[in-house]
Protein backbone atom coordinates (compact mmCIF):
# COMPACT_ATOMS: atom_id res chain seq x y z
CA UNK A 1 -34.82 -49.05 80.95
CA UNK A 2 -31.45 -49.10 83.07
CA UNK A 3 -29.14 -46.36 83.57
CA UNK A 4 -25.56 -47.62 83.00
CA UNK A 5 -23.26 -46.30 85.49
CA UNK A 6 -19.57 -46.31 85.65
CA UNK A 7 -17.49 -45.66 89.07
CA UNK A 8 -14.44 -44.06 88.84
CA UNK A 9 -12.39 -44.30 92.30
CA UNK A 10 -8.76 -45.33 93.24
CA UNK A 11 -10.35 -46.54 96.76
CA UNK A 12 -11.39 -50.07 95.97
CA UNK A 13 -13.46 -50.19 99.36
CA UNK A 14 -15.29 -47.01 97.95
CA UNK A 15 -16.35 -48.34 95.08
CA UNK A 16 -17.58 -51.88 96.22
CA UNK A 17 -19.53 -49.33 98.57
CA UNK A 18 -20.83 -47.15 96.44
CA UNK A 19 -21.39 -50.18 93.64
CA UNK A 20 -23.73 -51.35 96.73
CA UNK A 21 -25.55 -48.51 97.06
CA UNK A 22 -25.96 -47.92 93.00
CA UNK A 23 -27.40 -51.47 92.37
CA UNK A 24 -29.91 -51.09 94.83
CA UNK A 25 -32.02 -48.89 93.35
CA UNK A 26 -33.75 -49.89 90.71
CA UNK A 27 -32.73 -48.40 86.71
CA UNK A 28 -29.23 -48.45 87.22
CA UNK A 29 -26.70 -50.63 86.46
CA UNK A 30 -23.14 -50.67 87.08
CA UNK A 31 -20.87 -51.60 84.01
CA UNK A 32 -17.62 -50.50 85.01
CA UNK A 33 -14.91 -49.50 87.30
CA UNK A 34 -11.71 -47.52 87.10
CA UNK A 35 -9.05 -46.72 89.35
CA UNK A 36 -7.81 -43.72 88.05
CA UNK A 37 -8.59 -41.03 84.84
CA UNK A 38 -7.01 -42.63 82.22
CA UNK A 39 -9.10 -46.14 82.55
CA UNK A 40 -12.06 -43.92 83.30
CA UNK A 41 -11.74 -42.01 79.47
CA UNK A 42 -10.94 -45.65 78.47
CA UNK A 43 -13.89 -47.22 79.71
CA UNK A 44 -15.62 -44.33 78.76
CA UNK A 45 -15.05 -44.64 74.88
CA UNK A 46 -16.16 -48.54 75.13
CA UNK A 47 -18.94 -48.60 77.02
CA UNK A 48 -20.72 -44.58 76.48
CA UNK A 49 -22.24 -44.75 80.21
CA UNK A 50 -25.23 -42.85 80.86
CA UNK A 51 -23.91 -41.54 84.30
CA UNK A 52 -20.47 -41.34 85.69
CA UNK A 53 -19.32 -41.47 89.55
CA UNK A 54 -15.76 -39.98 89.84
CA UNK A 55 -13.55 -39.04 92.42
CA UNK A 56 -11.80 -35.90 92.01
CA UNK A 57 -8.53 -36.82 93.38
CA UNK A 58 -7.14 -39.92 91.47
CA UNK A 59 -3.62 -40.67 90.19
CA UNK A 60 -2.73 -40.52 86.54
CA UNK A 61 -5.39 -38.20 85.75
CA UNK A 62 -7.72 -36.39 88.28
CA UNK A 63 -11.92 -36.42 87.68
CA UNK A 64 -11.54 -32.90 86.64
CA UNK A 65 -9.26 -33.46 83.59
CA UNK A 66 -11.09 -37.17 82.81
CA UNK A 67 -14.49 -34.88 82.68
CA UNK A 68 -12.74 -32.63 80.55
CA UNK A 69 -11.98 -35.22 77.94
CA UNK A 70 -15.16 -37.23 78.69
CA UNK A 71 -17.18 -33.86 77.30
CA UNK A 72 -15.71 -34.53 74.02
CA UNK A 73 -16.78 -37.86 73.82
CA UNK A 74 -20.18 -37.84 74.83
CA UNK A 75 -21.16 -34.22 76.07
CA UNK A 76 -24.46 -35.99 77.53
CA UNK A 77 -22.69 -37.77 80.37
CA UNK A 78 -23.95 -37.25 83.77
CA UNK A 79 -21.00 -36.41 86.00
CA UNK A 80 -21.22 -36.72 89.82
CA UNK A 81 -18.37 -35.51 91.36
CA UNK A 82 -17.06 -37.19 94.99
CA UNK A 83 -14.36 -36.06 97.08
CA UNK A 84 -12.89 -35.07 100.62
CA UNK A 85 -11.79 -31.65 99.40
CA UNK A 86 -14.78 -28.79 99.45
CA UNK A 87 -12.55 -26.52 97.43
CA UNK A 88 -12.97 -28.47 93.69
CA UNK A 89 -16.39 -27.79 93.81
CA UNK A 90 -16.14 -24.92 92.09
CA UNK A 91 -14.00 -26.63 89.13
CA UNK A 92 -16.29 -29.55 89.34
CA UNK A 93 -19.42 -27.57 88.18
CA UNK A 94 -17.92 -25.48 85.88
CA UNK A 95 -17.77 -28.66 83.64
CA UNK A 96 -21.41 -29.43 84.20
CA UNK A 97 -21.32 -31.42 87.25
CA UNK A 98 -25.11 -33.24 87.87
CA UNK A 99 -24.22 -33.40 91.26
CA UNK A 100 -21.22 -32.93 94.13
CA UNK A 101 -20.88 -35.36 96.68
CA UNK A 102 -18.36 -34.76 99.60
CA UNK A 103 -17.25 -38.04 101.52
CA UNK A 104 -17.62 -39.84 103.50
CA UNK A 105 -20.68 -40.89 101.16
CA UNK A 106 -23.59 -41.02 102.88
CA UNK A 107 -26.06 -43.76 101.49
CA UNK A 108 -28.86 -41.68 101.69
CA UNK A 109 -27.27 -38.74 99.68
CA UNK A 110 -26.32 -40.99 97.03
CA UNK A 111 -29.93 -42.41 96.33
CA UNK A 112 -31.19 -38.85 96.59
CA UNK A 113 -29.10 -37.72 93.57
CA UNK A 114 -29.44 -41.52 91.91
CA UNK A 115 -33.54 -40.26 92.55
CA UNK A 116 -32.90 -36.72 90.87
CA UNK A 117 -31.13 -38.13 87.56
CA UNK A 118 -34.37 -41.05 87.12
CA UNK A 119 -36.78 -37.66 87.57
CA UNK A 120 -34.58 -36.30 85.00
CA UNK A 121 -34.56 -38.82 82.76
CA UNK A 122 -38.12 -40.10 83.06
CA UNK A 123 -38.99 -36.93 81.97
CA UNK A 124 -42.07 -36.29 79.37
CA UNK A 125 -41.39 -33.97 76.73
CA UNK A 126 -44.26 -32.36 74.38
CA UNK A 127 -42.93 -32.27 70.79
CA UNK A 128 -44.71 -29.18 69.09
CA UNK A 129 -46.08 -29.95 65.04
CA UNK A 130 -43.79 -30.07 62.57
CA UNK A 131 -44.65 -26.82 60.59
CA UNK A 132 -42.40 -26.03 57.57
CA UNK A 133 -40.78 -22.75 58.16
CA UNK A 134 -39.11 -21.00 54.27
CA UNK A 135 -35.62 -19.51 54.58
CA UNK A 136 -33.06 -19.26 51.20
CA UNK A 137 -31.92 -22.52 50.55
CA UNK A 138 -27.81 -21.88 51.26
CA UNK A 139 -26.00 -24.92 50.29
CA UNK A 140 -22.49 -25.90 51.98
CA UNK A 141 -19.93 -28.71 50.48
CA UNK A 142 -19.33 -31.31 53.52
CA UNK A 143 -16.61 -33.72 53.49
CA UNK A 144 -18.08 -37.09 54.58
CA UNK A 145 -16.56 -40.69 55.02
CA UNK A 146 -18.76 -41.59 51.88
CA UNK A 147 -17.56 -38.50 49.87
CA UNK A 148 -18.80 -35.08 49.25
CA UNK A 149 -22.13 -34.30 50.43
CA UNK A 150 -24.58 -30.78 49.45
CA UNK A 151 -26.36 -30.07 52.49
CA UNK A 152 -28.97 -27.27 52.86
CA UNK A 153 -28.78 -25.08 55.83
CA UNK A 154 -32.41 -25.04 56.60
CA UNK A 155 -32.79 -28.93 56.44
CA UNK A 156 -29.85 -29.39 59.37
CA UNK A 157 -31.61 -29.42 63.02
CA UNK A 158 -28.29 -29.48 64.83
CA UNK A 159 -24.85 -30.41 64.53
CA UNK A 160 -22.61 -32.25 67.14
CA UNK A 161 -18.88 -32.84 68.32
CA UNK A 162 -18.87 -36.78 68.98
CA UNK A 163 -15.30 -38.08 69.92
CA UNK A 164 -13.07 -37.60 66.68
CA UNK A 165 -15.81 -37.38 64.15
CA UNK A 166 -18.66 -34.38 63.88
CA UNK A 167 -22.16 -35.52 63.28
CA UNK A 168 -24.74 -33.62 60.66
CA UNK A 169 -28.51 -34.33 62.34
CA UNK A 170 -31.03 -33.22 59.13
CA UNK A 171 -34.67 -33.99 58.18
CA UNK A 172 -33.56 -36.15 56.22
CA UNK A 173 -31.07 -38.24 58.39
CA UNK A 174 -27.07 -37.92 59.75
CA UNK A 175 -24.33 -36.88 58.04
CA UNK A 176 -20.87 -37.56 59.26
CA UNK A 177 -17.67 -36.12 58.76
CA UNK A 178 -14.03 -35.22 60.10
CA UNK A 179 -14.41 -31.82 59.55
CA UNK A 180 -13.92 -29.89 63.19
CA UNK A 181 -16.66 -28.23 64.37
CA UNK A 182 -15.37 -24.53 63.91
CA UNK A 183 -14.73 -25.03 59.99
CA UNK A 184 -18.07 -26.16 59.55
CA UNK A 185 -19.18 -23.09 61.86
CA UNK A 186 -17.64 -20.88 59.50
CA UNK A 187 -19.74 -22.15 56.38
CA UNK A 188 -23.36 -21.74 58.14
CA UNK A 189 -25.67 -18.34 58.36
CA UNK A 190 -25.44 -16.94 61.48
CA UNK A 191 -28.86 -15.85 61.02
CA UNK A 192 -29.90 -20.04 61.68
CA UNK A 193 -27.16 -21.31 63.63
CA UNK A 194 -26.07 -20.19 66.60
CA UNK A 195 -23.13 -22.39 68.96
CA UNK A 196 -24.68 -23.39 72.29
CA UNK A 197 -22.17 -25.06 73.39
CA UNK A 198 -18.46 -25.98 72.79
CA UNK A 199 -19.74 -29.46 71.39
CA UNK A 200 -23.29 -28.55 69.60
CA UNK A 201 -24.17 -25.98 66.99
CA UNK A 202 -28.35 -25.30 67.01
CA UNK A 203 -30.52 -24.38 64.12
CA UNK A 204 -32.48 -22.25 66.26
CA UNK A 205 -35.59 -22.38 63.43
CA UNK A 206 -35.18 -26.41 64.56
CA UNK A 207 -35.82 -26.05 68.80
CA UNK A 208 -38.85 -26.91 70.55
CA UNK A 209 -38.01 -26.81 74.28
CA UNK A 210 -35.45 -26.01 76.55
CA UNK A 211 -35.19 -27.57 79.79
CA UNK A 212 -32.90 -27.33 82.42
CA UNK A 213 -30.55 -30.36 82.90
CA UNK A 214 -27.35 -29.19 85.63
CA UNK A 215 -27.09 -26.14 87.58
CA UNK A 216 -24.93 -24.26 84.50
CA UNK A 217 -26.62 -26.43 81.80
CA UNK A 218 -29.74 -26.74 79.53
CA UNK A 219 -30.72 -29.55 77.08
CA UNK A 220 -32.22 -28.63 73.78
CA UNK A 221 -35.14 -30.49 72.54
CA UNK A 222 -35.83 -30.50 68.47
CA UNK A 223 -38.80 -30.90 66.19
CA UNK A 224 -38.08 -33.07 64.21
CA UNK A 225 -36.09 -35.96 66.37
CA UNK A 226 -35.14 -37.45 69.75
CA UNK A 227 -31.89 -36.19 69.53
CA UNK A 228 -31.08 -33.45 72.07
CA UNK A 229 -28.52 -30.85 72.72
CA UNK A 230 -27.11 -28.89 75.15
CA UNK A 231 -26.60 -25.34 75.97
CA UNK A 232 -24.83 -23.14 78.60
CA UNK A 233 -26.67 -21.25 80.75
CA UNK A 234 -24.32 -18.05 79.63
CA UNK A 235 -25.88 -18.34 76.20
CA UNK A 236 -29.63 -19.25 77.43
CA UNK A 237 -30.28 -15.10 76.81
CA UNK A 238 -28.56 -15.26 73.61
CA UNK A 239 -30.80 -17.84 72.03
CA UNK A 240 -33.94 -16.90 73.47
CA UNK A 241 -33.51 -13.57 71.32
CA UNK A 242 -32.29 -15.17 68.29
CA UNK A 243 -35.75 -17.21 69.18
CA UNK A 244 -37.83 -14.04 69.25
């Protein structure tokens, strides 16, 4: 299984370089390139890249705002950061940077942190049973493309911010809907549902692991399916209580 990679990078001799050193190591592919932000959320939207390499410091729109954006499209993205300038570090893992590479690259760094994210991914995860846990059954109206949908609260595992449209994960399949992520918030017991993120609300009932994925950033692993979602490490106390 390959991870698809897209370079971002208004140096074209950096990114035939670092396309070099990518497509060397074996489960990665490259898929795209872009010269500055705006191609990069472009590309982005098209091809939903696994991992993203991105200079800081490009014209039109730096890696810092392109990230931003990127977060709303597909909150999973693996972001490492690449730049001359020490100081956007900071910035650059405050939106959930995998990794921070300062240039000149240095081929062995790069395969290092290409190593780290096929650990990461090739990871195992132990699914507990699916035990059927009673709460009330509260019902909330949802707006979908098909029409108007009941949902009950204790059926929904998680719900997720996906570019323009916000996605309903239940037992018994997706639900989707243009409804923003807060109004939907606002409907659900607070008892169940906690928001671990600016992109993912959690049925905490729903979790069965919680594993580390960036230096600020957990995934969330579920019951019930493959799905996962993500949570900030400034809310990792929060929902272990809720847990307890």
């Amino acid at each position: 299984m390959f991870n698809t990679v897209v370079i971002a990078e208004d140096d074209l001799d950096a990114r035939k370089y670092l396309k070099l050193i990518i497509e060397c190591v074996s489960g990665f592919e490259v898929v795209g390139e872009a010269s500055n932000g705006h191609e990069l959320v472009q590309l982005t939207e098209k091809l939903r890249p696994d991992v993203i390499f991105l200079d800081v410091r490009m014209p039109k729109m730096d890696g810092v705002e392109a990230a931003n954006e990127i977060m709303d499209i597909n909150p999973l993205t693996i972001f490492v950061f690449s730049t001359a300038y020490n100081e956007y570090m900071s910035e650059a893992f405050d939106l959930y940077a995998f990794d921070y590479i300062t240039k000149p690259l240095d081929e062995s760094r790069v395969i290092n942190t290409l190593k780290r994210i096929k650990m990461l991914q090739k990871r195992k995860t132990n699914r507990l049973d699916n035990t059927e846990i009673s709460y009330q059954d509260n019902k909330i109206l949802l707006q979908c493309d098909e029409g108007l949908a009941v949902v009950y609260q204790d059926e929904i595992i998680f719900i997720s911010r996906e570019g323009r449209k916000t996605v309903l994960y239940t037992v018994h399949g997706q639900y989707t809907t243009s409804e923003p992520l807060q109004d939907i918030e606002k409907k659900l017991n607070d008892k169940l549902f906690m928001r671990t993120h600016r992109s993912y609300i959690v049925n905490v009932t729903m979790v069965s692991r919680i594993i580390r994925w960036t230096k600020k950033t957990y995934t969330i692993l579920f019951r019930h399916i493959p799905e996962e979602a993500l949570l900030t490490s400034d809310r990792l106390e929060e929902i272990k209580n809720i847990m307890k």
